[in-house]
Protein backbone atom coordinates (compact mmCIF):
# COMPACT_ATOMS: atom_id res chain seq x y z
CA UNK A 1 13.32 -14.66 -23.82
CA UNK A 2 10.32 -16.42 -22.04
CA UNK A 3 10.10 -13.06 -20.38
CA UNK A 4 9.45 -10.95 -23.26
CA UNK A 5 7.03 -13.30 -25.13
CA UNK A 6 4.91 -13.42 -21.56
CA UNK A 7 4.49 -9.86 -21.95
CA UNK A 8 3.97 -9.07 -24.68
CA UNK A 9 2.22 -11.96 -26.31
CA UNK A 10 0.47 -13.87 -23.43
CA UNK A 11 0.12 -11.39 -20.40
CA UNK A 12 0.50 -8.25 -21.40
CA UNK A 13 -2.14 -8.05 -24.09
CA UNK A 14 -4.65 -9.99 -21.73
CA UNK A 15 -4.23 -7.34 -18.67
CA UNK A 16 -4.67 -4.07 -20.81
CA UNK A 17 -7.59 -5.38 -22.58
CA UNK A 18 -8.91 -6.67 -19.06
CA UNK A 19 -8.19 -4.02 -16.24
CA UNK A 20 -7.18 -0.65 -19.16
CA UNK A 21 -4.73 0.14 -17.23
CA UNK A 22 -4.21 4.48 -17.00
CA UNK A 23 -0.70 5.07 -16.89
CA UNK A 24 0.28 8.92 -15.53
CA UNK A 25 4.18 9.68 -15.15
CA UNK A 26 5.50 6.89 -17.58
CA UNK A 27 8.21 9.76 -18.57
CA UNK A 28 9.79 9.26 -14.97
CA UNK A 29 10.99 5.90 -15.73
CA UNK A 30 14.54 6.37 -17.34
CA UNK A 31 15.00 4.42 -20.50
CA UNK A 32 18.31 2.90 -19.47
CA UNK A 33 20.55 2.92 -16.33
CA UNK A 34 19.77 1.69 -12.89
CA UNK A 35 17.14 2.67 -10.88
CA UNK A 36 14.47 1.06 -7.94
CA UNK A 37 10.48 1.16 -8.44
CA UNK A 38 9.13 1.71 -5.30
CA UNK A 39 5.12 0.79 -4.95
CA UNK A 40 2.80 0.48 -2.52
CA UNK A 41 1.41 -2.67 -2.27
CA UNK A 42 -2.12 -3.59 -2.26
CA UNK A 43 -3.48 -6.71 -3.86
CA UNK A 44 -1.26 -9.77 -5.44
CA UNK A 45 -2.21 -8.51 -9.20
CA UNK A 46 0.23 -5.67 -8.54
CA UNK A 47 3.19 -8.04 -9.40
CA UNK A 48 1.69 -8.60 -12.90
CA UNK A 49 0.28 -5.60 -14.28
CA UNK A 50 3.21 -2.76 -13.58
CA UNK A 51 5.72 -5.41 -15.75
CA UNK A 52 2.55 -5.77 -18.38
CA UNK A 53 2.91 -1.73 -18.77
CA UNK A 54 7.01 -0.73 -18.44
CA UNK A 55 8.45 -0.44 -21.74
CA UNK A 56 11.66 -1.82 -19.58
CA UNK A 57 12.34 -4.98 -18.02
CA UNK A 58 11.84 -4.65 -14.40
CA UNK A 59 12.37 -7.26 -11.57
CA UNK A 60 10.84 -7.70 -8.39
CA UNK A 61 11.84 -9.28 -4.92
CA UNK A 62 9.82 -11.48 -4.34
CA UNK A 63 9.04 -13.88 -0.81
CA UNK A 64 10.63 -17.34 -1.49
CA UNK A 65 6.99 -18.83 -0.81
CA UNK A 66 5.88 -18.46 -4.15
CA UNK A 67 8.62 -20.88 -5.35
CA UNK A 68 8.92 -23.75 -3.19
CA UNK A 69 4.71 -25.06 -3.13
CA UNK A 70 4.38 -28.48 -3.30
CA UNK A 71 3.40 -31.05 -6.33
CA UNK A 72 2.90 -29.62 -9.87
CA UNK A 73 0.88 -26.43 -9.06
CA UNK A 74 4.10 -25.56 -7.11
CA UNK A 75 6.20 -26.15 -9.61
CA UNK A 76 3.82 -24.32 -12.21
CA UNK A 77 3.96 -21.33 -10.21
CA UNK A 78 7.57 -21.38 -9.43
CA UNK A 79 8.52 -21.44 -13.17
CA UNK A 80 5.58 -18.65 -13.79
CA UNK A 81 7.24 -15.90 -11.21
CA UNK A 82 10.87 -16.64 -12.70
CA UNK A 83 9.79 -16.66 -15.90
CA UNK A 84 8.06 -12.76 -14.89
CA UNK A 85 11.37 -12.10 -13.84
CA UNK A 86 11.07 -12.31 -10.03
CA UNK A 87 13.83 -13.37 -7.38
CA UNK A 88 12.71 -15.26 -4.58
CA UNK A 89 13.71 -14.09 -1.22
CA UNK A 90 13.73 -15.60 2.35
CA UNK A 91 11.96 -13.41 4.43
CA UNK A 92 12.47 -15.58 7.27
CA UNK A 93 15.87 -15.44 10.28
CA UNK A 94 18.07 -12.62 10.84
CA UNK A 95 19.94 -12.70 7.61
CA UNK A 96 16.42 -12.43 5.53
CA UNK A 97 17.14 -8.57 4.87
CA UNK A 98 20.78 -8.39 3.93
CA UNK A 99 19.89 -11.36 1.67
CA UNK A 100 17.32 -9.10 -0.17
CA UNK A 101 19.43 -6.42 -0.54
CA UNK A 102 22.48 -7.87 -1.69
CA UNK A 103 19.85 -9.79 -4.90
CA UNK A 104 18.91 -6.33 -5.03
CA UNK A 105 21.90 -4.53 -5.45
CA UNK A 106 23.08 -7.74 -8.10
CA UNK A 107 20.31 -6.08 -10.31
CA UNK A 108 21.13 -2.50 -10.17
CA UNK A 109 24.93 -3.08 -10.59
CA UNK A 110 23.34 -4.97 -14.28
CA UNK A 111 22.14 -2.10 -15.00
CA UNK A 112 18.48 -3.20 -14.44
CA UNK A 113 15.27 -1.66 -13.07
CA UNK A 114 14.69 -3.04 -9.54
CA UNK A 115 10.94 -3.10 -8.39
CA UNK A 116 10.33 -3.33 -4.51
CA UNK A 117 7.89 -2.78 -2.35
CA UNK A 118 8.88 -0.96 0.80
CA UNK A 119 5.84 -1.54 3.11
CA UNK A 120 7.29 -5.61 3.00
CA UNK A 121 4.01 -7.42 2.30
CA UNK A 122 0.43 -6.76 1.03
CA UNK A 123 -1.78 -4.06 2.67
CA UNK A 124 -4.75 -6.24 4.65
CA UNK A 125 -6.98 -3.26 4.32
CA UNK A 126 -6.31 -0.70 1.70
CA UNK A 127 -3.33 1.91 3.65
CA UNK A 128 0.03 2.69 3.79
CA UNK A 129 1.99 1.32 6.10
CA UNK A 130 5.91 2.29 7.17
CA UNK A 131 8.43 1.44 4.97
CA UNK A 132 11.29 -1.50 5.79
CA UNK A 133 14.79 0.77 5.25
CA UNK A 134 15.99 -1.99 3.08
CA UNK A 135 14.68 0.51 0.25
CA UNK A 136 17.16 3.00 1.61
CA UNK A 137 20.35 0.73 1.99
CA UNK A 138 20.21 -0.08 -1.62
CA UNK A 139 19.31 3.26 -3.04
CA UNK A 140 22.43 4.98 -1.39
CA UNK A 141 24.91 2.00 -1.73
CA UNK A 142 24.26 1.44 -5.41
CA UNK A 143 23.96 5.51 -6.06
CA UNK A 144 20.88 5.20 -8.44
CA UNK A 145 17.66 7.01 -7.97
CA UNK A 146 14.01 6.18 -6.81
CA UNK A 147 11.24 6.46 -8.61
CA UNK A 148 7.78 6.18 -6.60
CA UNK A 149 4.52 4.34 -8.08
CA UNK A 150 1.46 4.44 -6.89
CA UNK A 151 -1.38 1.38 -7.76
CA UNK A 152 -4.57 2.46 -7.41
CA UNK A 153 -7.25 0.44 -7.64
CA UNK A 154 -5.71 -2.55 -7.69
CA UNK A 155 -6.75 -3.16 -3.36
CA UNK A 156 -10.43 -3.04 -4.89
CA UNK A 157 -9.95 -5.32 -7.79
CA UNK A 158 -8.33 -8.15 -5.48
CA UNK A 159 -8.23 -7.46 -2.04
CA UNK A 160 -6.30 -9.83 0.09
CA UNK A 161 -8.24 -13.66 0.14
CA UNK A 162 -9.90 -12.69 -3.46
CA UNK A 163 -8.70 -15.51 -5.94
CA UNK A 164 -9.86 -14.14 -9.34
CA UNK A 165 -9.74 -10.01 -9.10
CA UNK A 166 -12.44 -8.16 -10.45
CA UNK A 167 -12.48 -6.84 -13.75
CA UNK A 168 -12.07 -3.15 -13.40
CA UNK A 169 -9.99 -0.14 -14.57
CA UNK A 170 -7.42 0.72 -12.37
CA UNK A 171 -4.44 3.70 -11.96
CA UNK A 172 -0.70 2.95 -12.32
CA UNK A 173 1.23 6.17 -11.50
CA UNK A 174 4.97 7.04 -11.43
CA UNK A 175 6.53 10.25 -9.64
CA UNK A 176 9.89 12.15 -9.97
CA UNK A 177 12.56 10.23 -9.84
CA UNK A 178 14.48 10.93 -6.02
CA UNK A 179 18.12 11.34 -5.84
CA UNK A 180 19.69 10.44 -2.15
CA UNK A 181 23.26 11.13 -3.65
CA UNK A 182 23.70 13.54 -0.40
CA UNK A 183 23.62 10.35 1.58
CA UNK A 184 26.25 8.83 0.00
CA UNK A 185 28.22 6.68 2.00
CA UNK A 186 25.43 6.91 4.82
CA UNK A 187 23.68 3.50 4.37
CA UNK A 188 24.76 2.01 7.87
CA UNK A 189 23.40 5.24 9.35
CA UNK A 190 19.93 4.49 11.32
CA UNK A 191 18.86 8.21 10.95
CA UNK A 192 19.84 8.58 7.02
CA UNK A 193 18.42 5.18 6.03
CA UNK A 194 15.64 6.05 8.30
CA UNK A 195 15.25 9.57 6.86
CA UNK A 196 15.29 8.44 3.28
CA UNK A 197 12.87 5.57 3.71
CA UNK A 198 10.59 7.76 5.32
CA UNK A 199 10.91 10.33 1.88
CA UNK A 200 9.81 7.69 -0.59
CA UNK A 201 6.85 6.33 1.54
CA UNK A 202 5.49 9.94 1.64
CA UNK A 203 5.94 10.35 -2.23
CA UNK A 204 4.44 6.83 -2.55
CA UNK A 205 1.69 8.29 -0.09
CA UNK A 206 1.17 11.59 -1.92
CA UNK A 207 0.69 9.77 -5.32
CA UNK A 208 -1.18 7.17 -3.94
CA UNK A 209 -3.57 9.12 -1.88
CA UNK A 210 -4.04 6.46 0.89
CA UNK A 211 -4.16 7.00 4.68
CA UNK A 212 -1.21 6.23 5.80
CA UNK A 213 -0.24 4.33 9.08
CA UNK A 214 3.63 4.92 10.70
CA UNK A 215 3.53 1.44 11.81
CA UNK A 216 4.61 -1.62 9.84
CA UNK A 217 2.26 -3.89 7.93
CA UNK A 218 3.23 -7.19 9.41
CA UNK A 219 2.78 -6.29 13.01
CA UNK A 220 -0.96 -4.50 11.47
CA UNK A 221 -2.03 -7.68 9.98
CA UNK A 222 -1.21 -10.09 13.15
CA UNK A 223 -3.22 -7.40 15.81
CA UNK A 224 -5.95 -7.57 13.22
CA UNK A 225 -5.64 -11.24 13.49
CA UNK A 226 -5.62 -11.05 16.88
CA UNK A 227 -9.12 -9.15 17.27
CA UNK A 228 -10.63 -10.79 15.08
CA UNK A 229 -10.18 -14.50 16.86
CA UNK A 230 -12.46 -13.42 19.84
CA UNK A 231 -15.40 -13.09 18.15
CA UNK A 232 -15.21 -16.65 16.11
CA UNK A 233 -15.08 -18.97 19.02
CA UNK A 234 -18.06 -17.91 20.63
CA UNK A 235 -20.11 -18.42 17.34
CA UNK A 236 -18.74 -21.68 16.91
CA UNK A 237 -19.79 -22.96 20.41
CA UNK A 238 -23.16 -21.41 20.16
CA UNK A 239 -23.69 -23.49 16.53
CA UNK A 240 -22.52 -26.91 18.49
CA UNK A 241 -24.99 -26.43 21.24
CA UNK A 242 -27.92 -25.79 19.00
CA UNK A 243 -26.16 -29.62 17.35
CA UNK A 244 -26.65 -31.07 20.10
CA UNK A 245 -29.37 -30.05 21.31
């Protein structure tokens, strides 16, 4: 119920009127059945505004982070991403992926729309990076099709460290719904989960127009991290010799 009234009487309303969102391909989306989102995934307001624009309920996976903060802001924010209808997920050990997909599959075999974003985390610097397969696994075990979308916009509104985005128009765009019913019964195959993965991030890619990267995000972000430290400890050695000085 909570859900509902967020979006269409506190959320919604307040993101159209802020960002005008332009919606291209909204026929794509079926109006009932099963079926997986797949988005890229470039700033943390993408969680909000694709719900604020779906005529359909849709739920994301979401990392378990966002739940379990501390005090009463942690709280706040726990009940806030439930309440937007988002699962929390432990991203962390080896059983962090088949615990995804089988929340995932819980909410196709409702009958539900499923919203997931293959590339695993937020872009640190505007591309596309390689899909996880978990996409894959769930599309061709729970037989329902994949419908790409594309934010665009969104990386430049509230790129990653941004608290408060910037109040601009941005793109929300939906492709032709993909149907991997000639892998059924493939989803423990490396090469067909691979294969299929590799389809949706290029019809992501082609809708999203981004330069794309065939390397996964996570391992992008910590060699950026890792350049990046080099240059900060000279500076801060150079300002505590002009201190003392």
């Amino acid at each position: 119920m909570f859900y509902y009234v967020l979006k269409y009487v506190v959320l919604g309303p307040v993101l159209r009127l802020l960002f005008r969102p332009v919606i291209e391909g909204a026929e794509h989306i079926p109006d009932d059945g099963a079926a997986i989102v797949a988005g890229n995934h470039l700033s943390f307001s993408d969680h909000f505004l694709m719900p604020a624009i779906l005529k359909r309920r849709i739920t994301f996976l979401a990392k378990a982070e966002y739940f379990t903060g501390p005090g009463v802001k942690g709280r706040l924010t726990a009940a806030f991403f439930r309440s937007a209808g988002q699962i929390p997920v432990d991203r962390s050990g080896k059983e962090a992926g088949q615990a995804a997909i089988r929340e995932g599959i819980g909410v196709l075999e409702r009958g539900e729309l499923l919203g997931i974003y293959p590339e695993g985390t937020r872009s640190h610097d505007g591309r596309l990076y390689k899909g996880k397969v978990g996409v894959a696994v769930m599309a061709i075990r729970a037989r329902v099709p994949v419908v790409p979308c594309a934010m665009v916009g969104t990386f430049e509104i509230q790129p990653p460290g941004r608290r408060l985005p910037r109040l601009k128009p941005v793109t929300i765009r939906f492709g032709e719904p993909l149907d991997f019913s000639r892998y059924a019964g493939l989803e423990d195959e490396k090469a067909a989960v691979r294969a299929v993965t590799d389809e949706i991030m290029y019809a992501i890619l082609r809708l999203s127009e981004q330069e794309y990267v065939d390397e996964y995000a996570v391992k992008a972000k910590q060699a950026a991290g890792e350049k990046q430290q080099p240059g900060r400890f000279p500076k801060r050695r150079r300002r505590q010799r002009i201190r003392e000085q």
